[in-house]
Protein backbone atom coordinates (compact mmCIF):
# COMPACT_ATOMS: atom_id res chain seq x y z
CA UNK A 1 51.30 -14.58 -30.70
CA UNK A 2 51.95 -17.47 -32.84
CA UNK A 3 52.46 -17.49 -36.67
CA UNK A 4 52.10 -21.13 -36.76
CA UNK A 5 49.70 -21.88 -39.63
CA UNK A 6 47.11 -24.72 -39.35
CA UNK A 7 45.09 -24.78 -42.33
CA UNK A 8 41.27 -25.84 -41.53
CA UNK A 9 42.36 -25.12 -37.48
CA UNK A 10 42.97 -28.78 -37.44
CA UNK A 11 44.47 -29.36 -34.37
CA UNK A 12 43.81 -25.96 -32.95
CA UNK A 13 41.96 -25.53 -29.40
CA UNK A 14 39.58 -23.00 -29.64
CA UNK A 15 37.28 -23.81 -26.89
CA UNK A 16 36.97 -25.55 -23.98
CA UNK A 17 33.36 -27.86 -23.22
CA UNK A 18 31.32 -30.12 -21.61
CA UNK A 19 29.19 -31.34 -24.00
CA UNK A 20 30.44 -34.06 -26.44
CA UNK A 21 33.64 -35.77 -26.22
CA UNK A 22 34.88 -37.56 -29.31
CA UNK A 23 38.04 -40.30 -28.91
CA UNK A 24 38.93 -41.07 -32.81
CA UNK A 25 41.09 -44.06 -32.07
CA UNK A 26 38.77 -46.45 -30.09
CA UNK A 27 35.71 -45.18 -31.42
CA UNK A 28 34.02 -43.41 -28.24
CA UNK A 29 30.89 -40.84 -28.47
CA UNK A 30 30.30 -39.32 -25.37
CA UNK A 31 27.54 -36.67 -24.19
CA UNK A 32 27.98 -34.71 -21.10
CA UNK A 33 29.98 -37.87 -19.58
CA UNK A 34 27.25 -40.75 -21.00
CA UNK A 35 27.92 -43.21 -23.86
CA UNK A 36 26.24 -42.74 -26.59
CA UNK A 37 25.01 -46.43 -27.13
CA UNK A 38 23.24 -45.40 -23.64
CA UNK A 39 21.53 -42.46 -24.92
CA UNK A 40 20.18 -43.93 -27.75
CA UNK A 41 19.17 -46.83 -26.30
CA UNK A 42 17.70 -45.64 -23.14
CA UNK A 43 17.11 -42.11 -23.36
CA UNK A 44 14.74 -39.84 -25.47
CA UNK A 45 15.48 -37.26 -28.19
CA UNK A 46 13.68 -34.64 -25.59
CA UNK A 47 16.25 -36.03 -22.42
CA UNK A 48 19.05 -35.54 -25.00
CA UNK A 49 18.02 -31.97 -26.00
CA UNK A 50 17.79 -30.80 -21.92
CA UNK A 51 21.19 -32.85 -21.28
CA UNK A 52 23.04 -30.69 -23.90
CA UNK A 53 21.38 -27.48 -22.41
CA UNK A 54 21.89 -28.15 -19.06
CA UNK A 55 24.44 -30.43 -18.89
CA UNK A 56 22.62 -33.49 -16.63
CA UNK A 57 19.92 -35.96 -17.48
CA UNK A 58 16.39 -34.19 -16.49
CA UNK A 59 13.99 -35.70 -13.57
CA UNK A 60 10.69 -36.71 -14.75
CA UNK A 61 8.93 -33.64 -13.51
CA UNK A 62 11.74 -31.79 -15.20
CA UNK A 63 11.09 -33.67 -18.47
CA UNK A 64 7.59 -33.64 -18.14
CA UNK A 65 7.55 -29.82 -18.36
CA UNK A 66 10.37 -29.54 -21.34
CA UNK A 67 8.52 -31.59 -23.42
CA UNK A 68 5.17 -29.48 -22.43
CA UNK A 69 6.92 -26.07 -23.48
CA UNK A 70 8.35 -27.44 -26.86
CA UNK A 71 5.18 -29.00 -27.85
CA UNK A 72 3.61 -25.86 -27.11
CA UNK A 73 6.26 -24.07 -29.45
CA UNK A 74 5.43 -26.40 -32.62
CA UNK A 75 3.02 -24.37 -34.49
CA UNK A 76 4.06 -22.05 -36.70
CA UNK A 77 3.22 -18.61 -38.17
CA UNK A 78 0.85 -18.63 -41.35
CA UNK A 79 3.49 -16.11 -43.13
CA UNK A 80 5.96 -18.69 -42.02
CA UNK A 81 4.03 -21.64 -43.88
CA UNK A 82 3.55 -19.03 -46.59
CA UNK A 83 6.86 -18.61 -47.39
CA UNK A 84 7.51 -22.43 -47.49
CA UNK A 85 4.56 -22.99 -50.10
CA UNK A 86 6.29 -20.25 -51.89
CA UNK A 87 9.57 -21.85 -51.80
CA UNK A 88 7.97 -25.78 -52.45
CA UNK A 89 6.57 -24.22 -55.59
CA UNK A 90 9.70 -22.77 -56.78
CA UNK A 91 11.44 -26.14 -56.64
CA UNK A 92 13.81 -24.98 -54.05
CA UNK A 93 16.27 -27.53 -52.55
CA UNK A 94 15.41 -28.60 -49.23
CA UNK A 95 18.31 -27.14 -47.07
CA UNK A 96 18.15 -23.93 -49.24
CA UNK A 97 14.65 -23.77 -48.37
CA UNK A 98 15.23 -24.95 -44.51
CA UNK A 99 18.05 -21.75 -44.29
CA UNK A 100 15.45 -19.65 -45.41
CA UNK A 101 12.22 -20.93 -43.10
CA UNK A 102 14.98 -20.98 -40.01
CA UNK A 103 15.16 -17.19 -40.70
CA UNK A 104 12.21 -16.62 -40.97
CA UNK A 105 11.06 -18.12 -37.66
CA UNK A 106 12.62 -14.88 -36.00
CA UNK A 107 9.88 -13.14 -37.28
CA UNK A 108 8.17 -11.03 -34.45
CA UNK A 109 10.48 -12.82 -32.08
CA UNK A 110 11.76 -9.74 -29.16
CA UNK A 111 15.23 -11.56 -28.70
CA UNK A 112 17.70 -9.13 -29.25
CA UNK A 113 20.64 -11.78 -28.73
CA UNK A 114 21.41 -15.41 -28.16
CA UNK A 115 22.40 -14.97 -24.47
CA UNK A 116 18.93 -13.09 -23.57
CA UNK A 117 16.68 -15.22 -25.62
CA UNK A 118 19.12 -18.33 -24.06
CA UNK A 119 16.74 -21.94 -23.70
CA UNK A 120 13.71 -20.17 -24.52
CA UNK A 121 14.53 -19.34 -28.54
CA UNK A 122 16.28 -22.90 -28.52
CA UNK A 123 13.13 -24.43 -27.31
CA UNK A 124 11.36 -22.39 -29.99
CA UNK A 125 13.73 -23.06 -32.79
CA UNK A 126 14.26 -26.87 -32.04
CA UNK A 127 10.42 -27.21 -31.91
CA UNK A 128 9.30 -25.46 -35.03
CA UNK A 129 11.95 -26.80 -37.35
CA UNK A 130 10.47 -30.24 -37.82
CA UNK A 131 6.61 -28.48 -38.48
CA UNK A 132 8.45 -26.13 -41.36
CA UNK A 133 10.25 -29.06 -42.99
CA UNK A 134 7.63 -30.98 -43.10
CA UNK A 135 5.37 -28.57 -44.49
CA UNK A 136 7.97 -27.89 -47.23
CA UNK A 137 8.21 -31.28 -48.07
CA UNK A 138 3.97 -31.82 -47.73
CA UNK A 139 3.81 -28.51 -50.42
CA UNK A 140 6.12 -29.81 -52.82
CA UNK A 141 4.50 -32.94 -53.14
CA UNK A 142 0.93 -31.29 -53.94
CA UNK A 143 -0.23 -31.78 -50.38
CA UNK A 144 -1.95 -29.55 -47.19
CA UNK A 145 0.25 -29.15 -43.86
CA UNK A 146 -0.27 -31.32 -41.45
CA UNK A 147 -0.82 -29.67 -37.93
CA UNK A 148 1.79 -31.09 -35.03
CA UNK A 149 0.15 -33.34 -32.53
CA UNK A 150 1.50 -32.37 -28.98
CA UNK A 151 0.58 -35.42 -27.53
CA UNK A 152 3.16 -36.68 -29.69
CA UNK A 153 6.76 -36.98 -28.99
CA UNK A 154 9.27 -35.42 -31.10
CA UNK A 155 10.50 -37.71 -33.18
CA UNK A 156 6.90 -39.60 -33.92
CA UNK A 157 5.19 -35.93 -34.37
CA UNK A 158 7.74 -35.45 -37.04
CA UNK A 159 6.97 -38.63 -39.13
CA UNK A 160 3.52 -37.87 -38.41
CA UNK A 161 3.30 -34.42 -39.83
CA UNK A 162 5.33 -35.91 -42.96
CA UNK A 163 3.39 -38.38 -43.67
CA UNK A 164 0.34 -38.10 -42.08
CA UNK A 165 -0.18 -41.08 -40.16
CA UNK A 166 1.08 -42.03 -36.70
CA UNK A 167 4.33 -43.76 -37.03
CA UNK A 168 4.44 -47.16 -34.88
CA UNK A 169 6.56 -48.18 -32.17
CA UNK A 170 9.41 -48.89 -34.19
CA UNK A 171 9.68 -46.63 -36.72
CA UNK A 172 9.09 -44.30 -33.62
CA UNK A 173 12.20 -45.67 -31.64
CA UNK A 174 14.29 -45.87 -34.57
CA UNK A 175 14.12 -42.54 -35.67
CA UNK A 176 14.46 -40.79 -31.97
CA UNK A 177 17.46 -42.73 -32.31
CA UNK A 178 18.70 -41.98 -35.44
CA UNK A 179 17.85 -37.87 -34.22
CA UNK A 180 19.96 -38.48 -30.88
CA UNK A 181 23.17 -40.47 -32.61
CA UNK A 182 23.11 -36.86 -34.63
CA UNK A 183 22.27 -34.60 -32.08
CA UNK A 184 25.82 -33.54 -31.25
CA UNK A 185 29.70 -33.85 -32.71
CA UNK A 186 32.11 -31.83 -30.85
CA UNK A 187 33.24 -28.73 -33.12
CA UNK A 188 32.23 -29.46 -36.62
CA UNK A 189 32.78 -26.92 -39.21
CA UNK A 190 28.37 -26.58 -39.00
CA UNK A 191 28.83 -26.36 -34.97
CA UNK A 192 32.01 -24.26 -35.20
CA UNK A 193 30.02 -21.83 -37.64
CA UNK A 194 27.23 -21.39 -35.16
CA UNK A 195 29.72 -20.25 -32.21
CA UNK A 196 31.49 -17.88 -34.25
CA UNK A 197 28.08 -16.02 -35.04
CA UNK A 198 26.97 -16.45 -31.58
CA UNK A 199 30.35 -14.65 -30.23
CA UNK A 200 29.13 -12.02 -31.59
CA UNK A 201 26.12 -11.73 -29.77
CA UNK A 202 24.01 -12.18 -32.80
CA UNK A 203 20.40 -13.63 -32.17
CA UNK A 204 19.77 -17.79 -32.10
CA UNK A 205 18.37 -17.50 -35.27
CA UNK A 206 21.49 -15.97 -37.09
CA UNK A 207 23.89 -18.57 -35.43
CA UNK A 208 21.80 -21.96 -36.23
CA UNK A 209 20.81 -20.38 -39.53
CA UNK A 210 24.63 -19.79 -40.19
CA UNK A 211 25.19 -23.94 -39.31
CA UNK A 212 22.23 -24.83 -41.97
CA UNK A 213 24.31 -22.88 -44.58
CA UNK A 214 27.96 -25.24 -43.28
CA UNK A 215 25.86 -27.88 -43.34
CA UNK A 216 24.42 -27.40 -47.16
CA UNK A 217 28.17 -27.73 -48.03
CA UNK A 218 28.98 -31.22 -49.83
CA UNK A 219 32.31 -31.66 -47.52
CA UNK A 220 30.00 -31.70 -44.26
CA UNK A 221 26.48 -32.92 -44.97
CA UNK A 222 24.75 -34.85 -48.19
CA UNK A 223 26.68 -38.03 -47.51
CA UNK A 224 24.22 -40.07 -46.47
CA UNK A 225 21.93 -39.20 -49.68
CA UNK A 226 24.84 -39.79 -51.81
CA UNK A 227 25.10 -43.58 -50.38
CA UNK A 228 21.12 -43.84 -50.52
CA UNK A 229 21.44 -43.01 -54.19
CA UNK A 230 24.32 -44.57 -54.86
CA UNK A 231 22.17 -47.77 -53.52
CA UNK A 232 19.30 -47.05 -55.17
CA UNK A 233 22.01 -47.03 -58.56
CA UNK A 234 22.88 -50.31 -57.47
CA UNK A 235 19.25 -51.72 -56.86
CA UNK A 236 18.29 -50.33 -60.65
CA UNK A 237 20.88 -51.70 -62.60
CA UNK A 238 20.86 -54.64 -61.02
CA UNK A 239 24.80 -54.62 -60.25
CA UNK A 240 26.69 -56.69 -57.57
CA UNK A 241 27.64 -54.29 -55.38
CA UNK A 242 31.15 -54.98 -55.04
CA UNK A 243 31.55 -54.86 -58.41
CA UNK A 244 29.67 -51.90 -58.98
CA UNK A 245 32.01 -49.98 -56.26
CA UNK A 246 35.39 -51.36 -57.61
CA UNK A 247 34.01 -50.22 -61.39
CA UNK A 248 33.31 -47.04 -59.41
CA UNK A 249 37.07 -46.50 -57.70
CA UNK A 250 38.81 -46.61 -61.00
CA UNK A 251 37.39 -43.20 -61.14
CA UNK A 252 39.74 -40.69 -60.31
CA UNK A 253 37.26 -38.19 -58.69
CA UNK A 254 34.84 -41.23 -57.11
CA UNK A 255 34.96 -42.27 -53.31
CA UNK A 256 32.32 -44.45 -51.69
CA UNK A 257 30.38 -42.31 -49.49
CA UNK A 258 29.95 -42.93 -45.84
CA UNK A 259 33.07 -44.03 -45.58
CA UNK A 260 36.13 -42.41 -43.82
CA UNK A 261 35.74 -39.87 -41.00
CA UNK A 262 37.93 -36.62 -40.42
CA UNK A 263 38.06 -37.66 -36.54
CA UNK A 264 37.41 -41.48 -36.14
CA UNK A 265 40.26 -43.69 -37.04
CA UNK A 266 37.71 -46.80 -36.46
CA UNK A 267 34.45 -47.36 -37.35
CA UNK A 268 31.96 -44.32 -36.09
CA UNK A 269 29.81 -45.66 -32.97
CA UNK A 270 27.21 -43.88 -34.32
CA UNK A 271 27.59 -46.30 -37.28
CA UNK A 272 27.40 -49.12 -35.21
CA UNK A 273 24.19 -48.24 -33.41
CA UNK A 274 22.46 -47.51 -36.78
CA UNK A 275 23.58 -50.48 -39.04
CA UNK A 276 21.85 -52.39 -36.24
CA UNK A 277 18.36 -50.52 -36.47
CA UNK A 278 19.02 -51.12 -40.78
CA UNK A 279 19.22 -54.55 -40.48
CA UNK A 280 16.10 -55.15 -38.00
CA UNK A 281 14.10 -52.48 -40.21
CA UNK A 282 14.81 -54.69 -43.42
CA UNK A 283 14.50 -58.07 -41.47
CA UNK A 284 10.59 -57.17 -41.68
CA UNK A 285 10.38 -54.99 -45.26
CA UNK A 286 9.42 -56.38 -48.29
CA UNK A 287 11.42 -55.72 -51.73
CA UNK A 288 15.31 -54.75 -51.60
CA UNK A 289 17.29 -55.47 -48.35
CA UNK A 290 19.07 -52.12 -48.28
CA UNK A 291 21.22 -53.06 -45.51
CA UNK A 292 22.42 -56.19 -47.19
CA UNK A 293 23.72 -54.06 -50.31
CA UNK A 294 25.56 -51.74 -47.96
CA UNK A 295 27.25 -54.58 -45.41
CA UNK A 296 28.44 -56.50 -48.68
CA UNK A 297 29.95 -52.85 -49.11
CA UNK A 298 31.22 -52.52 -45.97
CA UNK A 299 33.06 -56.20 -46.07
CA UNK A 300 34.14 -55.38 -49.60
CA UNK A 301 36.23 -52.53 -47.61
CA UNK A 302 37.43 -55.11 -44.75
CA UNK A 303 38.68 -57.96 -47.10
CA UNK A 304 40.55 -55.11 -48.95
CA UNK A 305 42.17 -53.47 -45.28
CA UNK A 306 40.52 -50.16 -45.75
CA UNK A 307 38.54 -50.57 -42.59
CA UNK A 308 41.84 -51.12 -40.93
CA UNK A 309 43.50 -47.99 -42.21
CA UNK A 310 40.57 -45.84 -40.85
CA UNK A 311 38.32 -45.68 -44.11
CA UNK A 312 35.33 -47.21 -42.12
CA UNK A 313 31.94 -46.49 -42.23
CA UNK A 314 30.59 -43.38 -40.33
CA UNK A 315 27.12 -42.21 -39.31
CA UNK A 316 26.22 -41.50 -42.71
CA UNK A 317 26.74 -45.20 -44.28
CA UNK A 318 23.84 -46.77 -42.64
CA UNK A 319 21.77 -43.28 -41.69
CA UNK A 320 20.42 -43.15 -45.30
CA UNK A 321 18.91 -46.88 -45.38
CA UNK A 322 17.41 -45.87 -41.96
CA UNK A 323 15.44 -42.85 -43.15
CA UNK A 324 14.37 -44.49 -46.55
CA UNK A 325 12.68 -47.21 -44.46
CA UNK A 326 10.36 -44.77 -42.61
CA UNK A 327 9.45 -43.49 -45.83
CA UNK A 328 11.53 -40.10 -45.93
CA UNK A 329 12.39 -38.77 -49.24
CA UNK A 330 16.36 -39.11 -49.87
CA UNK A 331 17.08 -35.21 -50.14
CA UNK A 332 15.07 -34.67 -47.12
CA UNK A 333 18.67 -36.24 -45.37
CA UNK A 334 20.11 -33.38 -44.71
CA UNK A 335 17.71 -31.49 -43.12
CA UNK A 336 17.06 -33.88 -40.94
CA UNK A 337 20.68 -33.70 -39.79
CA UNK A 338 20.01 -30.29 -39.66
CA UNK A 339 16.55 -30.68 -37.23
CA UNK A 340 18.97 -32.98 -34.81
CA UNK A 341 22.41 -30.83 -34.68
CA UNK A 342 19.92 -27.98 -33.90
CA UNK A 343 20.53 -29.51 -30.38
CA UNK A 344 24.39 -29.09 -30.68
CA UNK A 345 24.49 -25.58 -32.95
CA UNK A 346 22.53 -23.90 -29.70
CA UNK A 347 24.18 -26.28 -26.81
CA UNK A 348 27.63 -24.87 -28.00
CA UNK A 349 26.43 -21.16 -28.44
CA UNK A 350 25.29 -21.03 -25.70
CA UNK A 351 28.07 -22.21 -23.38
CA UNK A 352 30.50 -20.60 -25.38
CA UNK A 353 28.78 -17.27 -24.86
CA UNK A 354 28.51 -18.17 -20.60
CA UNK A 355 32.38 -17.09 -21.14
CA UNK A 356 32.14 -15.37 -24.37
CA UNK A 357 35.09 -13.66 -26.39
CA UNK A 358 34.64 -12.66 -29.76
CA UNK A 359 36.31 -15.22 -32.19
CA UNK A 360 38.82 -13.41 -34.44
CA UNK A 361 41.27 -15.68 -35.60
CA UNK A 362 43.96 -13.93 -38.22
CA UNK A 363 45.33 -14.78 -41.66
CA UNK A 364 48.82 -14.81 -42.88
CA UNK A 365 49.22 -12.33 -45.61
CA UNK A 366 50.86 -13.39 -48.93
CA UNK A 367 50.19 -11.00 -51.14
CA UNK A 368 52.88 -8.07 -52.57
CA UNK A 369 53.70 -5.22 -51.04
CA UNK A 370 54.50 -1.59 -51.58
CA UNK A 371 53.05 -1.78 -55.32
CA UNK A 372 53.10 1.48 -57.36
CA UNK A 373 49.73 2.80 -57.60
CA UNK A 374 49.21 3.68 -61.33
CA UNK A 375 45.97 6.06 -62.30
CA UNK A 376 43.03 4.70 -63.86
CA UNK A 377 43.73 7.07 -66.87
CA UNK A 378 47.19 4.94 -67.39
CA UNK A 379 46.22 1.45 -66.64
């Protein structure tokens, strides 16, 4: 057994799968052997959801019925729209409050495991996560539920139950993009987090309530609020934006966020996709041209050869200007991240668990040894 230490695993093999394959130096994404730029261009949120499932595209009379049975799933329990009033009105922060309503969609639920309750508590999780977010978000702004619309896709059902209107085509297609360009990322310390708990046999609802809590950390998710805000900074004072971010490095403790990736050594391709749907979503907006504040960012970073030594924008950068286009609240970011790596938190469990061994890893101990023990009465 090896006493090589890798702090963070980096490096380490833990797994072996066919789901996403990441290659940080040329900037591929792929999903069970297709390109992402495919996927989101040509494919639905729902076809992305059964390909990580079941590992191949679906037929149309295989999509047909997925889509039926997680429509069917949307609806939610009145004690489960209870407890999200109850959290709305204590101010709760969204992916607090999501960790919490995930939970408590087990609630009367017979699965005793994640194997047993396999596709059928995925279906039910990835279905009713949008109707309790949005219902958290409706509360806390004063406002009644709105019910889910199953003749509705999944991605326009969402923006319809947050807003309460029908989205149109575009905001549609842009944000079943946005949900498929997030749906999966090889073992992220979220993803990760959700296979350990599922090694153990532990419920669905235990493993992708475990990856909402990885994901609440600042060093995985939040970074594409931070550069909505840090936007909306820019927008209110009026600063030029390169200015405003070279002011900003002098800072010791201050990066620009959305930029640099752990894995891609280029810029993300998830990046790429989604500065494109920024800049046609503010071709047609009136007010601020979000995407034009954060491309003078990004070429700020090029002139200076930061994009060439790998700090380049990733999924985040141009996710944020995306979502506050459709009209989604900035700290509502995250928990949409959370609504579309639902997809890869139960995809992994549950091919991990076709083979499953418990994940143990050990720890090298560096503490003392053979200490006198001294009584209590003489310390």
């Amino acid at each position: 057994m090896s006493d090589t230490l890798r702090k963070g695993l980096e490096g380490v093999l833990v797994a072996e799968s066919e789901l996403s394959f990441i290659d940080g130096d040329t900037g591929t994404l792929v999903y069970c052997g297709h390109a992402i730029e495919d996927l989101a261009t040509d494919a639905s949120f729902e076809e992305v959801l059964y390909l990580l499932w079941n590992g191949d595209l679906p037929t149309e009379s295989e999509l047909a019925a997925f889509t039926d049975s997680m429509a069917g799933e949307r609806a939610v329990e009145d004690t489960v729209l209870d407890t999200a009033e109850t959290l709305a009105a204590a101010d709760e922060e969204p992916m607090a409050a999501l960790r919490t309503l995930v939970s408590s969609l087990s609630a009367g639920s017979n699965e005793t495991d994640a194997s047993s309750a396999g596709q059928a508590a995925a279906r039910r999780l990835t279905a009713k996560i949008p109707t309790v977010l949005a219902a958290f978000d409706r509360y806390r702004r004063g406002e009644e539920p709105v019910a889910p619309d199953p003749a509705l896709g999944y991605a326009a059902n969402f923006l319809y139950m947050l807003t309460g209107e029908q989205p149109d085509a575009v905001a549609e297609e842009t944000f079943d993009q946005a949900l498929t360009l997030h749906a999966d990322h090889g073992l992220n310390a979220s993803t990760f987090t959700a296979m350990v708990v599922g090694s153990t046999m532990a419920d669905m609802y235990s493993a992708v309530t475990g990856g909402v809590g990885a994901l609440s950390g600042p060093l995985h998710g939040g970074a594409n609020q931070d550069v909505m805000e840090m936007l909306l900074d820019i927008d209110e004072t009026g600063a030029d934006p390169v200015e405003y971010v070279e002011q900003k490095r002098e800072q010791d403790d201050w990066r620009v966020p959305g930029m640099g990736h752990r894995v891609y050594g280029v810029k993300d391709p998830r990046a790429v996709i989604l500065e494109k749907k920024s800049a046609e979503l503010n071709a047609t907006a009136e007010g601020t041209n979000w995407y034009e504040l954060a491309d003078a960012i990004e070429q700020y970073f090029e002139e200076q050869g930061l994009v060439a030594k790998g700090i380049a924008p990733n999924v985040d950068f141009y996710s944020g200007t995306v979502y506050y286009q459709l009209g989604i609240p900035v700290d509502m970011f995250t928990p949409i991240f959370a609504m579309a790596r639902t997809a890869g938190w139960v995809g992994h469990t549950l091919e991990y668990q076709a083979e499953n061994r418990l994940i143990r890893p050990r720890s090298r101990y560096t503490g003392e040894r053979d200490r006198e023990f001294v009584p209590l009465s003489e310390r």
